[in-house]
Protein backbone atom coordinates (compact mmCIF):
# COMPACT_ATOMS: atom_id res chain seq x y z
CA UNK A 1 104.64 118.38 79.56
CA UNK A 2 101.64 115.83 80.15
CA UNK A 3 99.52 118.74 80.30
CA UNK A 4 100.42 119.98 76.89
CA UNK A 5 99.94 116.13 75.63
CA UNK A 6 96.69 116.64 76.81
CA UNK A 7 96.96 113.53 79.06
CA UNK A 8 95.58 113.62 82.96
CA UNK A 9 97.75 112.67 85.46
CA UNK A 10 98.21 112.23 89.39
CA UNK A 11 101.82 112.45 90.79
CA UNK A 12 103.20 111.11 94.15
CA UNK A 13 106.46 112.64 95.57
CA UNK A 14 107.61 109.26 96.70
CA UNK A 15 107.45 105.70 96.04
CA UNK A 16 105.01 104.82 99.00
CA UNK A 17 102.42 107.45 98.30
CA UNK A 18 102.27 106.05 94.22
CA UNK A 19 101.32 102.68 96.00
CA UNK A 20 98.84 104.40 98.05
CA UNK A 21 96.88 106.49 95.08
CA UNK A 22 97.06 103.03 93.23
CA UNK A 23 95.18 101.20 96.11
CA UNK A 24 93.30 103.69 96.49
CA UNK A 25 92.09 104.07 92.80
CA UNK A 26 91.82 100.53 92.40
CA UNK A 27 89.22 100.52 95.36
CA UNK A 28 87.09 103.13 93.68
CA UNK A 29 87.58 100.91 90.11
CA UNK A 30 90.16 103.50 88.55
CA UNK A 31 92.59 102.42 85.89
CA UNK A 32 95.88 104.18 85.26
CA UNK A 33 96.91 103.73 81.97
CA UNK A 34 100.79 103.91 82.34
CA UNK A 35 103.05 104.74 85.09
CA UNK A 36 106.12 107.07 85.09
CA UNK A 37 108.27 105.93 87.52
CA UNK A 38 111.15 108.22 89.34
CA UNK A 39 113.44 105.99 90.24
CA UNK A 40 115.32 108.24 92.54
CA UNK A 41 112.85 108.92 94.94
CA UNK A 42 112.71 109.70 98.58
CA UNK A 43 110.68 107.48 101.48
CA UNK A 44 110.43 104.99 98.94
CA UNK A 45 112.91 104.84 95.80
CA UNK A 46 110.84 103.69 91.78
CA UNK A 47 113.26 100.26 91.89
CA UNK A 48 111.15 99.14 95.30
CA UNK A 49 108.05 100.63 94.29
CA UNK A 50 107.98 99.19 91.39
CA UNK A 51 108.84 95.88 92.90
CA UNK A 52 106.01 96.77 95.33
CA UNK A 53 103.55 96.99 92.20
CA UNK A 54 104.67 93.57 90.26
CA UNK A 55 104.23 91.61 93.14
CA UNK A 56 100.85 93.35 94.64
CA UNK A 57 98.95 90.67 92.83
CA UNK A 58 96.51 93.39 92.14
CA UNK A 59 95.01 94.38 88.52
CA UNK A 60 97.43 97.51 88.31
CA UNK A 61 99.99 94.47 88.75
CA UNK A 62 100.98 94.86 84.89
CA UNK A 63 100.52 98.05 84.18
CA UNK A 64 102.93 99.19 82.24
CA UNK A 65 105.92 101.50 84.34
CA UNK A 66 108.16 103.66 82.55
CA UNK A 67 111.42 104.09 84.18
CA UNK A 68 112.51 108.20 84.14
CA UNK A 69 116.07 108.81 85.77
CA UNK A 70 118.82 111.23 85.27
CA UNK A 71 121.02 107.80 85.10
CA UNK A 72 121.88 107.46 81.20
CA UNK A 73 124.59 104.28 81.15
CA UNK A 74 123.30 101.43 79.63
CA UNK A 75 123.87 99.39 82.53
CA UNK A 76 121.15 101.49 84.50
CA UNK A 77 118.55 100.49 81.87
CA UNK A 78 119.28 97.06 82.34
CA UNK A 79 118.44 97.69 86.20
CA UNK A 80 115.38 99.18 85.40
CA UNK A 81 114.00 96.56 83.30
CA UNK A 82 115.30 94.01 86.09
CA UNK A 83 113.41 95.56 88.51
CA UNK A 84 110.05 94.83 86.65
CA UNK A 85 109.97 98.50 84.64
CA UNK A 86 109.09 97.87 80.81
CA UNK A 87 110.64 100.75 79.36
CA UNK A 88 113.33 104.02 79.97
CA UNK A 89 113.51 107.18 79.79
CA UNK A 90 116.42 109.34 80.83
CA UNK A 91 116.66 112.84 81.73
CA UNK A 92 116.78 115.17 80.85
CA UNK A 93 113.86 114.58 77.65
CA UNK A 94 112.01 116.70 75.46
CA UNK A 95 108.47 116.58 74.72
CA UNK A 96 108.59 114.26 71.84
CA UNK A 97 110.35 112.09 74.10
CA UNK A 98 107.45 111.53 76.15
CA UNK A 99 104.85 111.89 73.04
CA UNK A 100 107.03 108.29 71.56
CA UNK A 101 107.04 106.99 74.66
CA UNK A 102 103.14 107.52 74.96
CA UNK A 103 102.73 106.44 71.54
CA UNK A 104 104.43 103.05 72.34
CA UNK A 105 103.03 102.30 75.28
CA UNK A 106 99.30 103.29 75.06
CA UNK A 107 97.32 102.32 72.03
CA UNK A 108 94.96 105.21 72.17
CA UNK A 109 97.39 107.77 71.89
């Protein structure tokens, strides 16, 4: 769906390996823009990862993470934001579900 958005993206099967491609593009003075966040994830779940991020200290520190789950109760929302996420989205979602998202979260979309 990115790829019909038109928007480049990197993707990590697990928590751990989204830290390392962070690092990593932080050393080589890359910038994500926005960060979709599994949060049921092996290795390393999105709650800890994203934990991981907020607390790194690093510029990426506050970029912004969009939680994506199959969880839908409000009450899993509420987790997500705890855990430093700024925003939800809940599976299963459509393509203009990711296009507001997008919209909200990066100004040059």
């Amino acid at each position: 769906m990115l790829k019909r958005l038109d928007i480049e993206s990197q993707t990590a099967d697990h928590g751990g390996k989204a830290l390392t491609i962070l690092e990593q593009a932080h050393a080589n003075g890359e910038v994500f823009d926005l960060i979709l966040m599994d949060c049921q994830m092996p290795v390393m779940d999105g709650f800890e990862a994203t934990k991981c991020i907020r607390n790194s200290g690093e510029s990426y520190a506050n970029t912004p993470i969009i939680a994506v789950t199959a969880n839908a109760l409000t009450s899993d929302k509420e987790s997500c934001l705890a855990a430093g996420m700024n925003d939800y989205l809940s599976k299963p979602y459509q393509l203009d579900d990711i296009r507001e998202i997008l919209q909200d979260w990066l100004a040059h979309y």
